[in-house]
C-alpha atoms as a PDB file:
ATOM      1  CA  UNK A   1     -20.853 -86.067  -2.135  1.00  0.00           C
ATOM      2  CA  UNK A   2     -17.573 -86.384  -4.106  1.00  0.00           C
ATOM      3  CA  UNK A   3     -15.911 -89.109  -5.615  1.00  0.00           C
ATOM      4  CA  UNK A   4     -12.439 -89.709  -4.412  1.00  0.00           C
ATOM      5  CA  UNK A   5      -9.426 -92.354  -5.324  1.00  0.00           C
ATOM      6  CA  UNK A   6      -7.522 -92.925  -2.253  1.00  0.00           C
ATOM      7  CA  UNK A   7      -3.610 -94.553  -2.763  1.00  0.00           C
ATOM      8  CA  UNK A   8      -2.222 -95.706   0.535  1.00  0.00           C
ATOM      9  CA  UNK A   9       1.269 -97.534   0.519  1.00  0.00           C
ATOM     10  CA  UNK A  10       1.310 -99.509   3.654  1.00  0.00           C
ATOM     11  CA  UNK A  11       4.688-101.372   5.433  1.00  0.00           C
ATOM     12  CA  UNK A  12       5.765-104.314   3.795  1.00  0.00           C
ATOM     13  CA  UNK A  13       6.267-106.542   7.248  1.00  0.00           C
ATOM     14  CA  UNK A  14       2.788-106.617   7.971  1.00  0.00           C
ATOM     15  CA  UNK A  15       1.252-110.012   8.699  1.00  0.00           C
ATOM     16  CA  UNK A  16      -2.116-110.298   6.924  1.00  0.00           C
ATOM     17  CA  UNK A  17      -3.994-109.815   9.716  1.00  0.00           C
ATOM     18  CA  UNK A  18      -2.030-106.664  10.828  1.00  0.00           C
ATOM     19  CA  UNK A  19      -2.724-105.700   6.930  1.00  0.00           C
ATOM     20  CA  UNK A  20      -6.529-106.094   6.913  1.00  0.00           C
ATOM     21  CA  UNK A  21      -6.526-104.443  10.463  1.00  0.00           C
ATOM     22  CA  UNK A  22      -5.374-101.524   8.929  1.00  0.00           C
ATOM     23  CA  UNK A  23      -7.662-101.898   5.795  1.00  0.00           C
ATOM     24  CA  UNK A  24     -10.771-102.266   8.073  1.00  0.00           C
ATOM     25  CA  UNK A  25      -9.253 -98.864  10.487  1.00  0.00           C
ATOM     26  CA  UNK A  26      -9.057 -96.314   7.065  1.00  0.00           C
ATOM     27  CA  UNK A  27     -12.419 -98.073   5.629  1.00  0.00           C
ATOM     28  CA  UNK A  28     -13.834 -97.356   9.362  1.00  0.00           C
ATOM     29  CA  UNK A  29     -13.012 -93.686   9.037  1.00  0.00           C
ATOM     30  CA  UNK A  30     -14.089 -93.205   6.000  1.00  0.00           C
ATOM     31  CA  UNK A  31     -17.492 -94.399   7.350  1.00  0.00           C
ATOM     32  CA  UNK A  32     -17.403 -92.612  10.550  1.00  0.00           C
ATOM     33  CA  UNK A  33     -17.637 -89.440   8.354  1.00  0.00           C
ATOM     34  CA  UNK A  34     -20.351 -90.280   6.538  1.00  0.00           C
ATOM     35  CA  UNK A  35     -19.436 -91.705   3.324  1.00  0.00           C
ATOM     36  CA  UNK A  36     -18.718 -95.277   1.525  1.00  0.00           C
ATOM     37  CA  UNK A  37     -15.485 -97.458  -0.525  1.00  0.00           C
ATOM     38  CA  UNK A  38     -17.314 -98.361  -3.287  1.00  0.00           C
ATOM     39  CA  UNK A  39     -14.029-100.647  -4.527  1.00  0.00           C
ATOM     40  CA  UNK A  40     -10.976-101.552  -2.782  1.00  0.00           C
ATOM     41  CA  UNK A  41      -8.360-103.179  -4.614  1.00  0.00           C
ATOM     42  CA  UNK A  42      -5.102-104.511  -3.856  1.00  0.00           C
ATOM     43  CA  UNK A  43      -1.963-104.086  -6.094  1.00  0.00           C
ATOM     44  CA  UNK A  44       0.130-106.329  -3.163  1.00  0.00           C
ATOM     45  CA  UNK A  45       3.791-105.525  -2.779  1.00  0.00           C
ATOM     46  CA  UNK A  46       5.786-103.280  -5.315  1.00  0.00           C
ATOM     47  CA  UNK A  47       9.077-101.700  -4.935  1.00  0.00           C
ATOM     48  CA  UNK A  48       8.807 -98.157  -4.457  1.00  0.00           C
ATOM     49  CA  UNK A  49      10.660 -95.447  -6.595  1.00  0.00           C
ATOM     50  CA  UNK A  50      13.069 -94.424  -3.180  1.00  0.00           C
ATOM     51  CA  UNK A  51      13.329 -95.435   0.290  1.00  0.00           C
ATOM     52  CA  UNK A  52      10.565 -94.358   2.402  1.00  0.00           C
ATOM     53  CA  UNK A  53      11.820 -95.021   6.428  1.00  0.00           C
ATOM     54  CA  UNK A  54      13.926 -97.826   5.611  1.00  0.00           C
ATOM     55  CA  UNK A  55      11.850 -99.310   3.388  1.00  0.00           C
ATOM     56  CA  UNK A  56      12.052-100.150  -0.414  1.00  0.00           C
ATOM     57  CA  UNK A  57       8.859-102.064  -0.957  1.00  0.00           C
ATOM     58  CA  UNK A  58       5.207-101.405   0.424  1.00  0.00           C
ATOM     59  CA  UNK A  59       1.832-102.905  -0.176  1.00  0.00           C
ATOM     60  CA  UNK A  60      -0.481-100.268  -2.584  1.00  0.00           C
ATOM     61  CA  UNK A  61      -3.806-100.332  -2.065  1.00  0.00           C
ATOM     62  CA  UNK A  62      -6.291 -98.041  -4.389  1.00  0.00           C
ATOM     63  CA  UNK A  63      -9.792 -97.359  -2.913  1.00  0.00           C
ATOM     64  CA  UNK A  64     -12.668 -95.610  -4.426  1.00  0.00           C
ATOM     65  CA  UNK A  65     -14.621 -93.735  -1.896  1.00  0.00           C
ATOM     66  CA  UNK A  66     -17.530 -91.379  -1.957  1.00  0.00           C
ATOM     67  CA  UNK A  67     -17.629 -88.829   0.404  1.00  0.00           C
ATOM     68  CA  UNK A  68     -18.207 -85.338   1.131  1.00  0.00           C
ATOM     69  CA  UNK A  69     -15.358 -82.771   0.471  1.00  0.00           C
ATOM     70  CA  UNK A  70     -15.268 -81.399   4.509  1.00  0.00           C
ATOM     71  CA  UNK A  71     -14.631 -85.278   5.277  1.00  0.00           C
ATOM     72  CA  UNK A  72     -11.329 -85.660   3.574  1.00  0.00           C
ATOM     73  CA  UNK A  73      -9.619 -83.216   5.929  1.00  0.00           C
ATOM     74  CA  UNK A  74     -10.385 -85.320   9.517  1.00  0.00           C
ATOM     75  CA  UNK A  75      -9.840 -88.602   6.968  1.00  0.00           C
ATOM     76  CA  UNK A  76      -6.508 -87.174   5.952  1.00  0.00           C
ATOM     77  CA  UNK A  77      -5.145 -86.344   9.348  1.00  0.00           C
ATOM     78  CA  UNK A  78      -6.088 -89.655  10.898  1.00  0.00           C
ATOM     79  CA  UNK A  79      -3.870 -91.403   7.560  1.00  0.00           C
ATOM     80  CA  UNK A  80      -1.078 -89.052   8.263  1.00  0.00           C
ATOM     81  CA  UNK A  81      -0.905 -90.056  11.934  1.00  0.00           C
ATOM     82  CA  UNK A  82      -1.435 -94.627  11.349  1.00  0.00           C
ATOM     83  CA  UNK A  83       2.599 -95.180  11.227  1.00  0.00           C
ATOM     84  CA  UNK A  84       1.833 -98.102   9.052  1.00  0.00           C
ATOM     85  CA  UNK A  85       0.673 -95.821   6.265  1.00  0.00           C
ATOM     86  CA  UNK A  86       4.159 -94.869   4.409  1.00  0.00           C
ATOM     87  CA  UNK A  87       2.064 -92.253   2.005  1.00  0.00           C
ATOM     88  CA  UNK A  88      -1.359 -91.957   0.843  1.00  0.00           C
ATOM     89  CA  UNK A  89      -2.982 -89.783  -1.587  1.00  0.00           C
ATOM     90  CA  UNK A  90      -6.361 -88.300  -1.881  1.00  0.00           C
ATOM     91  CA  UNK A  91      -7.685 -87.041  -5.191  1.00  0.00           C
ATOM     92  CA  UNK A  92     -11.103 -86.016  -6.908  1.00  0.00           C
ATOM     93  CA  UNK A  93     -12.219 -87.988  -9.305  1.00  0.00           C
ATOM     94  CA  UNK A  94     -14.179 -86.529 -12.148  1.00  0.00           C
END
């Protein structure tokens, strides 16, 4: 098991429902494959460096996860495909 920091910059016109759906659906997979968020925070909404499909803000969210390095691939494929996810990255820790 690795340690892993997880960025994911998700649309700004989410409700907060529609928000924590998504929250729940990455934290889900993340599960699924067999490891754990050990934190989750949320920076809220910050204006982005350049336009990202029409949009100038998004809502960061930083996790910490633990998890085992032939995880992150199916974990990365399933962020790439949520359209609410504007761009995430995945990197080792430590």
């Amino acid at each position: 098991m690795r340690n892993y920091e997880l960025m994911c910059i998700i649309q700004p016109d989410l409700d907060e429902t529609a928000f924590n759906g998504v929250l729940e659906k990455v934290k889900g997979w993340i599960s699924e494959a067999g490891g754990s968020v050990d934190k989750a925070e949320v920076w809220g909404r910050r204006r982005m460096a350049y336009t990202i499909n029409k949009h100038r803000e998004g809502q960061y969210v930083l996790m910490n996860v633990t998890m085992s390095p032939t995880a992150t691939t199916g974990l990365e494929r399933n962020l790439r495909y949520q359209e609410s996810i504007l761009r995430h990255m995945l990197s080792v820790v430590g």
